[in-house]
Protein backbone atom coordinates (compact mmCIF):
# COMPACT_ATOMS: atom_id res chain seq x y z
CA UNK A 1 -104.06 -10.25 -13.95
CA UNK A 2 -100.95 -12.31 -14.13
CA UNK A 3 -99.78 -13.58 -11.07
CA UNK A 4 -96.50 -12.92 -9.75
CA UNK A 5 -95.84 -16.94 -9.32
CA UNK A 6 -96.89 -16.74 -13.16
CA UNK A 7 -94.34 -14.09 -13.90
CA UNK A 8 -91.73 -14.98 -11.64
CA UNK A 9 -91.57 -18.75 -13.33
CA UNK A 10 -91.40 -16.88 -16.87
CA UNK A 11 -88.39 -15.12 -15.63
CA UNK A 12 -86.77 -17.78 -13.73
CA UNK A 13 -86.91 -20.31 -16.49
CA UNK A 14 -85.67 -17.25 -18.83
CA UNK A 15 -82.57 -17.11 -16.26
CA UNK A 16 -82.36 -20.69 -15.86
CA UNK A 17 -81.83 -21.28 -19.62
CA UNK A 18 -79.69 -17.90 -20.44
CA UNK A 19 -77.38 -17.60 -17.34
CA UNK A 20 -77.60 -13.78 -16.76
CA UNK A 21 -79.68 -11.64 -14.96
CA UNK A 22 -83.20 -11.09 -15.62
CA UNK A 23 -84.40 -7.83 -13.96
CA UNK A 24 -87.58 -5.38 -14.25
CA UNK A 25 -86.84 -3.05 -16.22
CA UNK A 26 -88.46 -0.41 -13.55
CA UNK A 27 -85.75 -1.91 -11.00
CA UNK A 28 -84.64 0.47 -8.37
CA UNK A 29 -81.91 -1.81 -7.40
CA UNK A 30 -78.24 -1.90 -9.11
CA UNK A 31 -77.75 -2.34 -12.70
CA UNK A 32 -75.65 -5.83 -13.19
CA UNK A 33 -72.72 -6.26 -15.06
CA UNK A 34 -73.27 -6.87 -19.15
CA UNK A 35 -74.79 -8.77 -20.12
CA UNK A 36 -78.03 -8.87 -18.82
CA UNK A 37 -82.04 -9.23 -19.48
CA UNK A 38 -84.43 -6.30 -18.70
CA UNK A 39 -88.31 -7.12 -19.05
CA UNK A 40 -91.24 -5.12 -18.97
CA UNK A 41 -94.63 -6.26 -18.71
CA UNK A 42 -96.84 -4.19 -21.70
CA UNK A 43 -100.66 -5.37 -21.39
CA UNK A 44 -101.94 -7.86 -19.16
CA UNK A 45 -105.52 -9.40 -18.57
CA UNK A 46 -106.31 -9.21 -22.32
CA UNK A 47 -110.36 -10.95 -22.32
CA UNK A 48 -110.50 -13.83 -24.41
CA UNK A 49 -114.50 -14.10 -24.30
CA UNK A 50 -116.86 -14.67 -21.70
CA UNK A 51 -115.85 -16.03 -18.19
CA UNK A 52 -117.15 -19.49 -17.94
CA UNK A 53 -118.34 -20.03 -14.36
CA UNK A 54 -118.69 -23.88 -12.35
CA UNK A 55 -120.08 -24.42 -9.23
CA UNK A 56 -118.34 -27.07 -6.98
CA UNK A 57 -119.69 -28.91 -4.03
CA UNK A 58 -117.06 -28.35 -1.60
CA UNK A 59 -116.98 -29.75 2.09
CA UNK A 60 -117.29 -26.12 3.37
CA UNK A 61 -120.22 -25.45 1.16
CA UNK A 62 -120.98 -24.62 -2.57
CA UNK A 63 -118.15 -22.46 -4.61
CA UNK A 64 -118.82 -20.60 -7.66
CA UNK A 65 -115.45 -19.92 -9.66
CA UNK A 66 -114.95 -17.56 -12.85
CA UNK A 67 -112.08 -18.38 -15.10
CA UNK A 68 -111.00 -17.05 -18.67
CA UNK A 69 -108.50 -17.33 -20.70
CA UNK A 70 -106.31 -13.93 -20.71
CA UNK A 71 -103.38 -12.64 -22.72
CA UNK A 72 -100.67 -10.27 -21.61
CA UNK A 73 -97.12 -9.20 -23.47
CA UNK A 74 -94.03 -8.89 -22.19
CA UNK A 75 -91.05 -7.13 -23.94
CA UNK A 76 -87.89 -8.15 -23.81
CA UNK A 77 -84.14 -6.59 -24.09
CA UNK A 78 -80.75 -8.21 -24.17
CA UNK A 79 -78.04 -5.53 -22.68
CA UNK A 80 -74.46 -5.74 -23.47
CA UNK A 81 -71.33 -3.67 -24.15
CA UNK A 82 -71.33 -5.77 -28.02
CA UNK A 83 -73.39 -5.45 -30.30
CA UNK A 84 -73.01 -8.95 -31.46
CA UNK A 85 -73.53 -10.26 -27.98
CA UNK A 86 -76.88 -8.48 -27.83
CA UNK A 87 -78.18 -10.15 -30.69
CA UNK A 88 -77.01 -13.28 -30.10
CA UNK A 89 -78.62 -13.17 -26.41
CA UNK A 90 -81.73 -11.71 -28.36
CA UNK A 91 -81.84 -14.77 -30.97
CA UNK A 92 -81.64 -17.18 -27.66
CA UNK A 93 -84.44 -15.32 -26.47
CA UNK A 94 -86.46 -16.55 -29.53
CA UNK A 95 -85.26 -20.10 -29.16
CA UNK A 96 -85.74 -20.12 -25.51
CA UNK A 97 -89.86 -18.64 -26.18
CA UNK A 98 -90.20 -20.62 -29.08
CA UNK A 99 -88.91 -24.01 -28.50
CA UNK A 100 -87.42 -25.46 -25.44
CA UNK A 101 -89.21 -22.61 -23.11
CA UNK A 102 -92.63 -23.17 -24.47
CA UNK A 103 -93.00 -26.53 -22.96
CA UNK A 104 -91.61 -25.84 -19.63
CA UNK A 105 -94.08 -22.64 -19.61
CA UNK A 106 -97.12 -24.21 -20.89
CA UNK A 107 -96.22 -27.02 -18.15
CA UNK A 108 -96.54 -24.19 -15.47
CA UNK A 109 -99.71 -23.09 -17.26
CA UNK A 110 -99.18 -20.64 -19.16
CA UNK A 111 -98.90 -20.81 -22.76
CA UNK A 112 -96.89 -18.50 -25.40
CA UNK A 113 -98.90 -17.48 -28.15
CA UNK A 114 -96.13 -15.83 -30.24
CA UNK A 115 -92.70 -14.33 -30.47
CA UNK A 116 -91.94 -11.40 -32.58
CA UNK A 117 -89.08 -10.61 -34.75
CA UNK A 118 -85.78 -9.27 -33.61
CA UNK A 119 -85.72 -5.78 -32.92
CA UNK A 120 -82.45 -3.47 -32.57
CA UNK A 121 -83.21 -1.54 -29.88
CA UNK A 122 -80.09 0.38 -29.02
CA UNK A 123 -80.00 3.71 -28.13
CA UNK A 124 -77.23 6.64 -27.55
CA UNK A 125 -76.69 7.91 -24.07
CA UNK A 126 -74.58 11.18 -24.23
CA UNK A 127 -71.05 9.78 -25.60
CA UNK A 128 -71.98 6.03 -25.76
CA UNK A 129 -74.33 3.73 -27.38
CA UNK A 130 -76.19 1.43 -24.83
CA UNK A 131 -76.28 -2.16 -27.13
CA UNK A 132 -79.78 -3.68 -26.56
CA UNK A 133 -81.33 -6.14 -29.07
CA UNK A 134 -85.42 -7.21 -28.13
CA UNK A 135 -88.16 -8.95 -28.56
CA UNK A 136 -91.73 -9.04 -27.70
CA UNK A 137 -93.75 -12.34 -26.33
CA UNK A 138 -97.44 -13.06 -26.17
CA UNK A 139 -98.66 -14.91 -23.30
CA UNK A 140 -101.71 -16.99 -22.46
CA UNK A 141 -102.81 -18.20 -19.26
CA UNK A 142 -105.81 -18.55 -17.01
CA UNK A 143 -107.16 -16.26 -15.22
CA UNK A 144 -109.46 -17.96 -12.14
CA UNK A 145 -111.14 -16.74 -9.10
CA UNK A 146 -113.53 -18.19 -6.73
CA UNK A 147 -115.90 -17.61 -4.01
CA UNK A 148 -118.15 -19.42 -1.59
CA UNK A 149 -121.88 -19.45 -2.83
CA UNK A 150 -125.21 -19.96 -0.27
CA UNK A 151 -127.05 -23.03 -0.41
CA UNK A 152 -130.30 -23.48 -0.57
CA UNK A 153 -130.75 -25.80 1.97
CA UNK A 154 -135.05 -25.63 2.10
CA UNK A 155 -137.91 -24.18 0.26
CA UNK A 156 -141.42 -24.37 0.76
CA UNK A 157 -143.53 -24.29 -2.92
CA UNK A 158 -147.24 -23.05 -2.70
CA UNK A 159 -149.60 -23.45 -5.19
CA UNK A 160 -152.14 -21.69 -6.25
């Protein structure tokens, strides 16, 4: 599953290159002032293949880790009282997942595989509209655990 370092570095370099809020979208806390960013997480620990598994010779003993490459999506939605502002945040969105973010990410370790197409997303609540313009982003990253494996440390072989 994605880790919440993982997830908290994709939203902190999100608010580090946007300058709003980024919250969960299942936040019980208070909604911030427009504009803001809501995420949601949509599928995590997508399989790519087999696990690949290593042993390593560690001073405590052997260790056998698992790791595989996994895929998760996240969507995205740029709130705002404008309409234009919403789509505007929404197209930095894409810039910030598909250029200048996707080095900073991969540097962390997690890759984007791809960014979809703007999506009006707004919606009418009882007299008003709520202005929210999104996207959706595909994630890579690796997916490792490890644990401590017996030795052999002696073995008798009897023939027969």
């Amino acid at each position: 599953m994605m880790t919440l370092e993982t997830r908290n570095t994709i939203t902190n370099e999100l608010f580090n290159f946007m300058g709003i809020p980024v919250i969960p979208d299942d936040d019980d806390g208070d909604v911030p002032d427009y504009p803001y960013i809501v995420y949601s997480d949509t599928t995590d620990n997508t399989r790519r293949g087999h696990d690949s598994i290593t042993y390593t010779n560690t001073e405590e003993g052997f260790e056998k880790t698992y790791s595989n490459q996994v895929g998760t999506s996240y969507s995205f939605n740029a709130y705002s009282d404008s309409r234009d502002q919403a789509k505007e945040l929404a197209f930095q969105m894409i810039e910030f997942f598909g250029r200048l973010g996707r080095d900073r990410l991969n540097n962390a370790g997690v890759a984007v595989q791809d960014v979809s197409s703007l999506q009006n997303r707004s919606l009418m609540l009882i007299d008003h509209y709520v202005r929210r313009y999104g996207i959706d982003v595909q994630f890579n990253y690796v997916d490792e655990s490890s644990y401590p494996v017996d030795s052999i440390d002696q073995t008798t072989i009897t023939g027969g």
